[in-house]
C-alpha atoms as a PDB file:
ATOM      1  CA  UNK A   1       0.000   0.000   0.000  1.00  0.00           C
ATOM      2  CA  UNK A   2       1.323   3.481  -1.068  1.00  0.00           C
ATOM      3  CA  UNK A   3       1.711   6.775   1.184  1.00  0.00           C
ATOM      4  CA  UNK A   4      -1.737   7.782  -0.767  1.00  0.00           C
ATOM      5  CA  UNK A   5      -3.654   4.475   0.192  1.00  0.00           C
ATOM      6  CA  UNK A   6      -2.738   4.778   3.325  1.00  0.00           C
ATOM      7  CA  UNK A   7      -3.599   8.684   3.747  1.00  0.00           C
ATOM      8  CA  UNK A   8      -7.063   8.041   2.017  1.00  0.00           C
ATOM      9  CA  UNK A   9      -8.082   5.493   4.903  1.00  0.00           C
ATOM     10  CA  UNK A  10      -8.832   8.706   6.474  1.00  0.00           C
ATOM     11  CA  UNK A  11     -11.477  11.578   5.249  1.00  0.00           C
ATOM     12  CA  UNK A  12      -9.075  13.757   3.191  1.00  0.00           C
ATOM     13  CA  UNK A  13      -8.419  17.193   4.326  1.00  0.00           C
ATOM     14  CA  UNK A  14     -10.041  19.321   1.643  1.00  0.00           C
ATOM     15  CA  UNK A  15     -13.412  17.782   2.354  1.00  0.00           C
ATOM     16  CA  UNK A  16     -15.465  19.468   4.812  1.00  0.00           C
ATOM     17  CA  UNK A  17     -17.338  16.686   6.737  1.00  0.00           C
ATOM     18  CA  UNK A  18     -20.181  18.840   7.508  1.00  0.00           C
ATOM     19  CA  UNK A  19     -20.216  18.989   3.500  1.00  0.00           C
ATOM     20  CA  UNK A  20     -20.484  15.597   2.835  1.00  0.00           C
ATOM     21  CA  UNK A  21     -23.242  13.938   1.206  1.00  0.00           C
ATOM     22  CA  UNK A  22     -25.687  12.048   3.650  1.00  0.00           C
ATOM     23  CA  UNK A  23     -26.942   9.101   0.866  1.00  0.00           C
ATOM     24  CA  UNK A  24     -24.477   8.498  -2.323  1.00  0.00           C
ATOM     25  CA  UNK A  25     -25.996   6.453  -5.398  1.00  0.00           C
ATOM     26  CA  UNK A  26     -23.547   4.645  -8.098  1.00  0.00           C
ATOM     27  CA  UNK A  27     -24.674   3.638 -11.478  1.00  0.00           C
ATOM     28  CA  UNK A  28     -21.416   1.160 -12.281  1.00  0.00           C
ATOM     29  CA  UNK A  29     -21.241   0.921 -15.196  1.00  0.00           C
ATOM     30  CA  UNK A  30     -18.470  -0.327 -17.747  1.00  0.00           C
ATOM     31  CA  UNK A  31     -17.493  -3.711 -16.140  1.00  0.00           C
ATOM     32  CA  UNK A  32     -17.751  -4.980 -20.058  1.00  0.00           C
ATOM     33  CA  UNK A  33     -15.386  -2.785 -21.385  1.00  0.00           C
ATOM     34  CA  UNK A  34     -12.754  -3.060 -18.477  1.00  0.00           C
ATOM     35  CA  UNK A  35     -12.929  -6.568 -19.138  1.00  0.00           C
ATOM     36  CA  UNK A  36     -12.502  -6.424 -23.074  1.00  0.00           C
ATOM     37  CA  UNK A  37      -9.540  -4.043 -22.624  1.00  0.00           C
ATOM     38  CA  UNK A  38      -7.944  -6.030 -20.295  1.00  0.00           C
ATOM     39  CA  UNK A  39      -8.581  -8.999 -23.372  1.00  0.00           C
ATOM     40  CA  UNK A  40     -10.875 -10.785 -20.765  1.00  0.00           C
ATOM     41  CA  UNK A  41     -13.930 -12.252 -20.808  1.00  0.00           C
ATOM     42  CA  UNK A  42     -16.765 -10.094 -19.630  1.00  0.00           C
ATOM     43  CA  UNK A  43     -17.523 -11.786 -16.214  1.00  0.00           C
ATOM     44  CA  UNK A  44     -13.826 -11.237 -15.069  1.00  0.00           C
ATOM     45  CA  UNK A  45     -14.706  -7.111 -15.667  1.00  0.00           C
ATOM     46  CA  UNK A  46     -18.164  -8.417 -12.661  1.00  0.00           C
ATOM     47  CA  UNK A  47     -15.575  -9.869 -10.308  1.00  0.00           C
ATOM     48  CA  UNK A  48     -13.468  -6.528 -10.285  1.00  0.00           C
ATOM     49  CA  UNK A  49     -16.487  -5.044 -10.511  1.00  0.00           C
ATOM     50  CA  UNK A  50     -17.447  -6.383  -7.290  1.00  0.00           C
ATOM     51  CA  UNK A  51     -14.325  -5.765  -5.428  1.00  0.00           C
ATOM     52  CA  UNK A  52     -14.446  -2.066  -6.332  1.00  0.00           C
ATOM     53  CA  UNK A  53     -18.255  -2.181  -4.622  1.00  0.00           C
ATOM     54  CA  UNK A  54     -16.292  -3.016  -1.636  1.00  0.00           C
ATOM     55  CA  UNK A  55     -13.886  -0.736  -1.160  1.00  0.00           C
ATOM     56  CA  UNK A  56     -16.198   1.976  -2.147  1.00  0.00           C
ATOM     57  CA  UNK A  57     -18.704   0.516   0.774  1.00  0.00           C
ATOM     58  CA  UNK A  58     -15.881   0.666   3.303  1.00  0.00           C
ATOM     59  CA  UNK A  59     -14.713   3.784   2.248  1.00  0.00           C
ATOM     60  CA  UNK A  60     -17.809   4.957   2.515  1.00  0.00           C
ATOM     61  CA  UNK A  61     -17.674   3.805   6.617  1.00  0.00           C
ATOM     62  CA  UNK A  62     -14.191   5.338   6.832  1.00  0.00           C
ATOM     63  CA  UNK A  63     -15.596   9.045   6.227  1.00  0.00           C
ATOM     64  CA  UNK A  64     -18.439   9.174   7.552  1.00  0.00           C
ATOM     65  CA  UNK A  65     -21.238   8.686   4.732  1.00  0.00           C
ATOM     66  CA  UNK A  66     -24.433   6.863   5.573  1.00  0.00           C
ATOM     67  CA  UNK A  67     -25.923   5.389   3.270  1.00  0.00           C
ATOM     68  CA  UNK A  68     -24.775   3.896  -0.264  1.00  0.00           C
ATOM     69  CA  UNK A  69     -27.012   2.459  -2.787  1.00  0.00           C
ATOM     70  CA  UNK A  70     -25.978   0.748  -5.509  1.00  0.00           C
ATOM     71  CA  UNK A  71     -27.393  -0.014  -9.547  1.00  0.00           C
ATOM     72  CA  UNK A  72     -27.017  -3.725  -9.631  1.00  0.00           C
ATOM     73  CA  UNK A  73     -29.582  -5.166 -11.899  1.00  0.00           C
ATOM     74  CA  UNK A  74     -31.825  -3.049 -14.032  1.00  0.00           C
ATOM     75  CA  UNK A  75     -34.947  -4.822 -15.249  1.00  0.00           C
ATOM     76  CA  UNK A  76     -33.470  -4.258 -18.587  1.00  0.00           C
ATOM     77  CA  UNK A  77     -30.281  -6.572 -17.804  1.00  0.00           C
ATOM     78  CA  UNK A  78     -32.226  -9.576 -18.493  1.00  0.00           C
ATOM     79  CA  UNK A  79     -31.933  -8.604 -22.357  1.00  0.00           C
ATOM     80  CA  UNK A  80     -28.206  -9.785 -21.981  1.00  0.00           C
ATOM     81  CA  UNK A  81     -27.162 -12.903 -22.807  1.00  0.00           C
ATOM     82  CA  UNK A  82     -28.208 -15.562 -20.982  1.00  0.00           C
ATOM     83  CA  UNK A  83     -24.825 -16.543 -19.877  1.00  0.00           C
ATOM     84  CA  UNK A  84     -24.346 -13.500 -18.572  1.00  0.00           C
ATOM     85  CA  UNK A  85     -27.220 -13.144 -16.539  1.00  0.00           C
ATOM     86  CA  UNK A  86     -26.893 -16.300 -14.961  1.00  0.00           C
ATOM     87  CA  UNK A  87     -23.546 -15.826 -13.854  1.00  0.00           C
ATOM     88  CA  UNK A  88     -24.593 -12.476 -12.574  1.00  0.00           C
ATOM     89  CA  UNK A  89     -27.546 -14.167 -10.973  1.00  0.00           C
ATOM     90  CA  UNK A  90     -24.849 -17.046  -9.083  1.00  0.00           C
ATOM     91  CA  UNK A  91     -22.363 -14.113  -8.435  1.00  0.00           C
ATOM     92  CA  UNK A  92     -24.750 -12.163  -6.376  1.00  0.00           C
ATOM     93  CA  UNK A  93     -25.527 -15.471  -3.957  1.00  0.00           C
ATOM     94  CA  UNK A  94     -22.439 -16.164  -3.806  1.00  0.00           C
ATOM     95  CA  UNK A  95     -20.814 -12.594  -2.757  1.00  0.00           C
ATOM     96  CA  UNK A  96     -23.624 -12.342  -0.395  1.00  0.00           C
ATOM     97  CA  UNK A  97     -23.156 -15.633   1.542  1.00  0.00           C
ATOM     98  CA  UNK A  98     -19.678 -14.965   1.817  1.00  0.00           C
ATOM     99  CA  UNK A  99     -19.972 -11.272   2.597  1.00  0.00           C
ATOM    100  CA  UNK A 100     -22.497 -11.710   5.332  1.00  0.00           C
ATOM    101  CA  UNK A 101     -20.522 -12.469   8.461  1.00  0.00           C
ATOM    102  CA  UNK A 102     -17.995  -9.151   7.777  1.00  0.00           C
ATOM    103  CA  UNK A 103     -21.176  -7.057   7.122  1.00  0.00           C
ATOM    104  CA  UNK A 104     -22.466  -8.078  10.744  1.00  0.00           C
ATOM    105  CA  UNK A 105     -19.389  -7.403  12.048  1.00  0.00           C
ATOM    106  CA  UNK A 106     -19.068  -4.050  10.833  1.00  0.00           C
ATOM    107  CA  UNK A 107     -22.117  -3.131  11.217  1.00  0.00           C
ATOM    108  CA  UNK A 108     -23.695  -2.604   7.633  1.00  0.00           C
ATOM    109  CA  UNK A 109     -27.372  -2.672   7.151  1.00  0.00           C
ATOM    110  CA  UNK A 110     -27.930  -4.246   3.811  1.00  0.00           C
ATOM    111  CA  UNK A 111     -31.320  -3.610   1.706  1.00  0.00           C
ATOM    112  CA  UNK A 112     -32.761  -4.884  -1.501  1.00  0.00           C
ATOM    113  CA  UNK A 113     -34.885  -3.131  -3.460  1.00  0.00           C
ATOM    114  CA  UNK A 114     -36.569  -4.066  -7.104  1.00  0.00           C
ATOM    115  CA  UNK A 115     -38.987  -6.541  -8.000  1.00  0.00           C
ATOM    116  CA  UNK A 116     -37.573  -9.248  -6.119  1.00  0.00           C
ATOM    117  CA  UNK A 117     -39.629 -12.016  -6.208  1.00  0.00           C
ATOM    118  CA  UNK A 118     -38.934 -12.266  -9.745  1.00  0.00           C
ATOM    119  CA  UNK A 119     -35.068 -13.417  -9.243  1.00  0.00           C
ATOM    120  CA  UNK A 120     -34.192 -17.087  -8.858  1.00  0.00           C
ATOM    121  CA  UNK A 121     -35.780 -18.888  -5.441  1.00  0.00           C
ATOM    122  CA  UNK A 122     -31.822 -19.137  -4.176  1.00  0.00           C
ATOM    123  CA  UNK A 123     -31.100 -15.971  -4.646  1.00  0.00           C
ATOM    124  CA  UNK A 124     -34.413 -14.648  -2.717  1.00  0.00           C
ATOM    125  CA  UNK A 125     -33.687 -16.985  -0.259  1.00  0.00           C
ATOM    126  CA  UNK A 126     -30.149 -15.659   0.212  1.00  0.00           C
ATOM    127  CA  UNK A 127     -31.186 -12.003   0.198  1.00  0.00           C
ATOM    128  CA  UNK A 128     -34.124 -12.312   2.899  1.00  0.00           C
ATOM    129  CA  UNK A 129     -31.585 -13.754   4.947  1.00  0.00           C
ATOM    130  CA  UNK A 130     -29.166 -11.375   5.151  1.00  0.00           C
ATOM    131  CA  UNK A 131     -31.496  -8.744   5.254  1.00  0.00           C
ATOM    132  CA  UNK A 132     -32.998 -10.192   8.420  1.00  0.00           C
ATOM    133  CA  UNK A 133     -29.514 -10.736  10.126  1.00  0.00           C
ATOM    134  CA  UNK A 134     -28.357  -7.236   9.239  1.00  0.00           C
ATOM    135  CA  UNK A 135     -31.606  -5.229   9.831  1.00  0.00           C
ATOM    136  CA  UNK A 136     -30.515  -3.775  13.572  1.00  0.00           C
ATOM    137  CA  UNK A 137     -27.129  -2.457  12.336  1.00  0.00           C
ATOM    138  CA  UNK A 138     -26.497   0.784  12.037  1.00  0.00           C
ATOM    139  CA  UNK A 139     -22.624   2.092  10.517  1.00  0.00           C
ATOM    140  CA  UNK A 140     -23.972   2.397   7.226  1.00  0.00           C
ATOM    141  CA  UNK A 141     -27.072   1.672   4.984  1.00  0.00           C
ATOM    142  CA  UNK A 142     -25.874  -0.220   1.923  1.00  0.00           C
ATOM    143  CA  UNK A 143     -28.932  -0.587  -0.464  1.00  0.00           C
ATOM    144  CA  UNK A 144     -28.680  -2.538  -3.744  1.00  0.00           C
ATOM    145  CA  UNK A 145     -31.111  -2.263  -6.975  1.00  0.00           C
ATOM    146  CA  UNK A 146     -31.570  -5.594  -8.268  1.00  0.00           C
ATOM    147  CA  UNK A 147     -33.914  -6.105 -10.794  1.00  0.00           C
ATOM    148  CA  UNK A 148     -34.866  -2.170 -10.494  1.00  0.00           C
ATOM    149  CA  UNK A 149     -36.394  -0.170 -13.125  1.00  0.00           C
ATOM    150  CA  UNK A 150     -37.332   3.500 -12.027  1.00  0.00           C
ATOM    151  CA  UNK A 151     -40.441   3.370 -14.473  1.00  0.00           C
ATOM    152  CA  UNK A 152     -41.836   0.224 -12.903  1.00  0.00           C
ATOM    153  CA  UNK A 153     -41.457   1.343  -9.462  1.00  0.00           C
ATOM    154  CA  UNK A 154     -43.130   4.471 -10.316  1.00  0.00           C
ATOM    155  CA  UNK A 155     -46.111   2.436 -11.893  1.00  0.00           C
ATOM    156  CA  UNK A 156     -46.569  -0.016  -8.971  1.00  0.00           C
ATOM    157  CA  UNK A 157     -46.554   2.530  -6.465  1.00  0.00           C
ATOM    158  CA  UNK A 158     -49.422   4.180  -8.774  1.00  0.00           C
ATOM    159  CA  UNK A 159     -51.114   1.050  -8.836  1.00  0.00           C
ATOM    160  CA  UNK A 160     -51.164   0.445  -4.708  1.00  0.00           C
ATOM    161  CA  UNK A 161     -52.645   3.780  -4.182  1.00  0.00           C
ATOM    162  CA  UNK A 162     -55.165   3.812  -6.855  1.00  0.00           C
ATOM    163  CA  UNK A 163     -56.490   0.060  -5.435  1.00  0.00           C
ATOM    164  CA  UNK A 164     -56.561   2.050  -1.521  1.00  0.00           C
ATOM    165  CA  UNK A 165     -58.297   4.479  -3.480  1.00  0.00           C
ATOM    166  CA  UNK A 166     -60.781   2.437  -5.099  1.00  0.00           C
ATOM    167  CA  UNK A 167     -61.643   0.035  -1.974  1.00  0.00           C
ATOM    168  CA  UNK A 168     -61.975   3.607   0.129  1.00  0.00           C
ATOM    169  CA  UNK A 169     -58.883   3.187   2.241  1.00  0.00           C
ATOM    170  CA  UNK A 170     -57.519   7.123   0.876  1.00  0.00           C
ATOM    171  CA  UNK A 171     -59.129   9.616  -0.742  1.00  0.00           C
ATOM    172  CA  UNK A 172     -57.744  11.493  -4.061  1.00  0.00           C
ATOM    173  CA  UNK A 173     -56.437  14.728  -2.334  1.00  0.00           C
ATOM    174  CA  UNK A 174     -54.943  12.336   0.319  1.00  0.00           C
ATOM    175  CA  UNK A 175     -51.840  11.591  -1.965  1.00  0.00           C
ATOM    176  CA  UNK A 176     -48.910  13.936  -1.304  1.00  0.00           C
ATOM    177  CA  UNK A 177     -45.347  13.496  -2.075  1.00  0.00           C
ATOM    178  CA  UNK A 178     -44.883  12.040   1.169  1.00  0.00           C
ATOM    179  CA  UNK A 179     -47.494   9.455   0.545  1.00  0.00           C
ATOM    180  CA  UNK A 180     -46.237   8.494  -2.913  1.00  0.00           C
ATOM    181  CA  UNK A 181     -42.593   7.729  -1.655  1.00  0.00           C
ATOM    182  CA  UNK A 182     -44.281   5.811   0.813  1.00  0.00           C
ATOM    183  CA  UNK A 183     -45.181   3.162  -1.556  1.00  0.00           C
ATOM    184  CA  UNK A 184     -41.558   3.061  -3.351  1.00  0.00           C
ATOM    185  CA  UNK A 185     -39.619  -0.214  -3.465  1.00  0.00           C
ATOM    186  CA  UNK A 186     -37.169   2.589  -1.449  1.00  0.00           C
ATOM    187  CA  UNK A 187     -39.563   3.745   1.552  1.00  0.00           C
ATOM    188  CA  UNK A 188     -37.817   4.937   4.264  1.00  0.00           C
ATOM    189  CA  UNK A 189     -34.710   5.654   2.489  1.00  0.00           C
ATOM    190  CA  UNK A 190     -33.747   9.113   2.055  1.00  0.00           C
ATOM    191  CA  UNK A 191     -33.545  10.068  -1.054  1.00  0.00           C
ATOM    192  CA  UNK A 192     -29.700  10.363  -2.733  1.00  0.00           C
ATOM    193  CA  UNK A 193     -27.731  13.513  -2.316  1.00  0.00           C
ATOM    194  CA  UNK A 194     -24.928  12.465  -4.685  1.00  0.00           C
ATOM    195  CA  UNK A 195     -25.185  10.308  -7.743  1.00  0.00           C
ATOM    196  CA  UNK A 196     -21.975   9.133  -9.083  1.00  0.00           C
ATOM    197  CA  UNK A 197     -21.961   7.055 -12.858  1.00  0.00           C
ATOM    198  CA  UNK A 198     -18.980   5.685 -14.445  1.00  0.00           C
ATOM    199  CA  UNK A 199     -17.930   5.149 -17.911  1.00  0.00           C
ATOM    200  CA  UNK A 200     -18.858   8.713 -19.203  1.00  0.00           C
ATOM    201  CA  UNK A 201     -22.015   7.897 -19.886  1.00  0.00           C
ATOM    202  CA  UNK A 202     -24.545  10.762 -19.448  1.00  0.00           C
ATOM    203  CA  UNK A 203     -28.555   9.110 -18.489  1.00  0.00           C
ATOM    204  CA  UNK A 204     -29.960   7.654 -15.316  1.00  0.00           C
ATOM    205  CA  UNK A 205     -31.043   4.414 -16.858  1.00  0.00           C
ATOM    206  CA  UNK A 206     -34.084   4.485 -15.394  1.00  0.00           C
ATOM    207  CA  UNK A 207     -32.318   4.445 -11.807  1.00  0.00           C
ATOM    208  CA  UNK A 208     -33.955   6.366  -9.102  1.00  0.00           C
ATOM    209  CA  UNK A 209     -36.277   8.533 -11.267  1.00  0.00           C
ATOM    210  CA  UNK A 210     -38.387   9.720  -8.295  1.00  0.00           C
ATOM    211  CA  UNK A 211     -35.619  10.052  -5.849  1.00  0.00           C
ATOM    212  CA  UNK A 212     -33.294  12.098  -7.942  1.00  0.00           C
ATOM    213  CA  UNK A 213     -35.108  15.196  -8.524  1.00  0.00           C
ATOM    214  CA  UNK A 214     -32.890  17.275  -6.811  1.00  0.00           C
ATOM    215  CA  UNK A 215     -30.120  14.879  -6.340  1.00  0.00           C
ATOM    216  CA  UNK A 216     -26.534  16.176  -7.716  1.00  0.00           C
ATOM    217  CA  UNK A 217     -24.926  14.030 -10.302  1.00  0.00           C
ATOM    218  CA  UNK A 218     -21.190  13.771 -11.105  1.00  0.00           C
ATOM    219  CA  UNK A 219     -19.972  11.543 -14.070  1.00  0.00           C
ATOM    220  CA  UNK A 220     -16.777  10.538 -14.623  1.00  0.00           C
ATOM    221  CA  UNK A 221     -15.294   8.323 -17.783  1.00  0.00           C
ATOM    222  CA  UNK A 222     -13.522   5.976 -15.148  1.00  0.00           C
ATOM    223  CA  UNK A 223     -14.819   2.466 -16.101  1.00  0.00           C
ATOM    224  CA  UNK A 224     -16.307   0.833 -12.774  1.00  0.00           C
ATOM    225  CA  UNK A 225     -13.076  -1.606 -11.945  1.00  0.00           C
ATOM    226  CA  UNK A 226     -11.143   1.218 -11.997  1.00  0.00           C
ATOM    227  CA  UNK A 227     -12.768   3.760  -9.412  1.00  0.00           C
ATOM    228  CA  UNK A 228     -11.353   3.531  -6.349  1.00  0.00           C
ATOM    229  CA  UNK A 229     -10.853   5.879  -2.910  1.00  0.00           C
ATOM    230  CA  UNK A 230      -9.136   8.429  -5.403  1.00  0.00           C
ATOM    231  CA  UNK A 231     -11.784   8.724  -7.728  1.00  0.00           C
ATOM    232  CA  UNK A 232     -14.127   8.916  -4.989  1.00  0.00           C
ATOM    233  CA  UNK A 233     -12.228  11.750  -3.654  1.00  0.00           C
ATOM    234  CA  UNK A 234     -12.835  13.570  -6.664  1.00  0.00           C
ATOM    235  CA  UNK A 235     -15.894  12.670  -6.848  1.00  0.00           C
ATOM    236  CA  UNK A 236     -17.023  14.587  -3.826  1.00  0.00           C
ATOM    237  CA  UNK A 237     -14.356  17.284  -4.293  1.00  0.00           C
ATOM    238  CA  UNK A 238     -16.995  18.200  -7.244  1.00  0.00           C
ATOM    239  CA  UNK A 239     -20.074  17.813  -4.706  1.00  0.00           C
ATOM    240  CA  UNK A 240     -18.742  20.178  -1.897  1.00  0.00           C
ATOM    241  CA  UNK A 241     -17.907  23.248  -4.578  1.00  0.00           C
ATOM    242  CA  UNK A 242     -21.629  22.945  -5.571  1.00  0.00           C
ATOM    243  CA  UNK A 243     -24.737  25.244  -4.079  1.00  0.00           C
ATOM    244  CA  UNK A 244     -27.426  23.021  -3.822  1.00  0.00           C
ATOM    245  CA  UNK A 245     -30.525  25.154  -3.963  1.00  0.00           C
ATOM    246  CA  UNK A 246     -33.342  22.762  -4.292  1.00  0.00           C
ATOM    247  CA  UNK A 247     -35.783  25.256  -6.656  1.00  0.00           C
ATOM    248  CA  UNK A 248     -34.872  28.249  -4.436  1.00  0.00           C
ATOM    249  CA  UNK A 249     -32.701  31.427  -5.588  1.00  0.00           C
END
């Protein structure tokens, strides 16, 4: 470990910890591409991609941040190959059974949200589990989309309220903002004050439609094997030089 590594263990000095974002969101995207540049096959660019999830989730701990949720699965993965997503599918049990007992340890909360039922039996199985064995810890709130489509959860949140409304359980001028989040896959989450995507791209992919209204976005072309504590740092050097108004002057 370099002189840098070992300095970045700790919040950097030019961030202002009173400054720091509360909730930060990653889109990671460009696992492929690290993969095809390294002249590897794609699920190598998944592994690294998962060991870069890490770090970030411990470096999140390190300085102080909250909560981190994380772009996983989009309901539109499933239009990869099959291969893919079934090694995706196997890679998330497996990271999560062998994750579990260090997340307990340090204290992580971890949270699913997406249409989960419609993910292999295992795999449920595996997440409701270490949800339940996690839910009283407190260091951080890790969140990960799997299977989450921003459009979809805005429709089935539509759909809940409209059958309370129809079987006379809320009334029309009953729904307020307050009420709609309610009935997110991410209730009781705060919504994202930072969202941080990789690979240059510049779209939310239906991620977090409803939560990032007046979230701040930062994009960077670092492919998501590559971003590390550094990247990060840059990241929210770019957050705390920006005036978040929220619709005011």
């Amino acid at each position: 470990m370099t002189t840098q590594d070992t300095e970045l263990l700790y919040l950097p000095s030019d961030l202002q910890k009173d400054l720091l974002p509360q909730h930060v969101a990653v889109i990671m995207d460009g696992n492929g591409r690290w993969a095809k540049r390294q002249g590897l096959p794609r699920i190598m660019g998944h592994k690294r991609g998962v060991d870069a999830l890490k770090d970030l989730l411990r470096c999140c701990q390190d300085w102080g941040i909250k909560a981190l949720t994380a772009y996983a699965f989009s309901t539109e993965n499933w239009k990869r190959p099959q291969e893919e997503v079934e090694f995706l599918m196997s890679l998330f049990q497996r990271v999560l059974r062998q994750e579990l007992r260090e997340m307990v340890e340090e204290n992580v909360q971890i949270q699913f949200v997406g249409n989960l039922e419609a993910l292999p039996t295992a795999l449920q199985a595996e997440i409701s589990y270490s949800m339940a064995e996690t839910k009283n810890n407190q260091s951080i709130k890790f969140t990960v989309a799997t299977n989450y489509g921003g459009r979809q959860e805005i429709l089935q949140a539509c759909r809940a309220i409209a059958h309370k409304v129809q079987d006379g359980i809320l009334k029309p001028e009953d729904i307020s903002e307050e009420l709609f989040a309610s009935h997110l896959y991410t209730a009781g989450i705060a919504d994202p004050d930072l969202l941080i995507r990789t690979s240059g791209e510049m779209r939310l992919s239906n991620f977090l439609l409803w939560q990032m209204a007046y979230g701040e976005i930062y994009i960077t072309d670092t492919l998501w094997p590559d971003f590390d504590r550094r990247e990060f740092h840059r990241a929210l050097c770019a957050y705390q030089q920006r005036e978040r108004r929220f619709g005011k002057v």
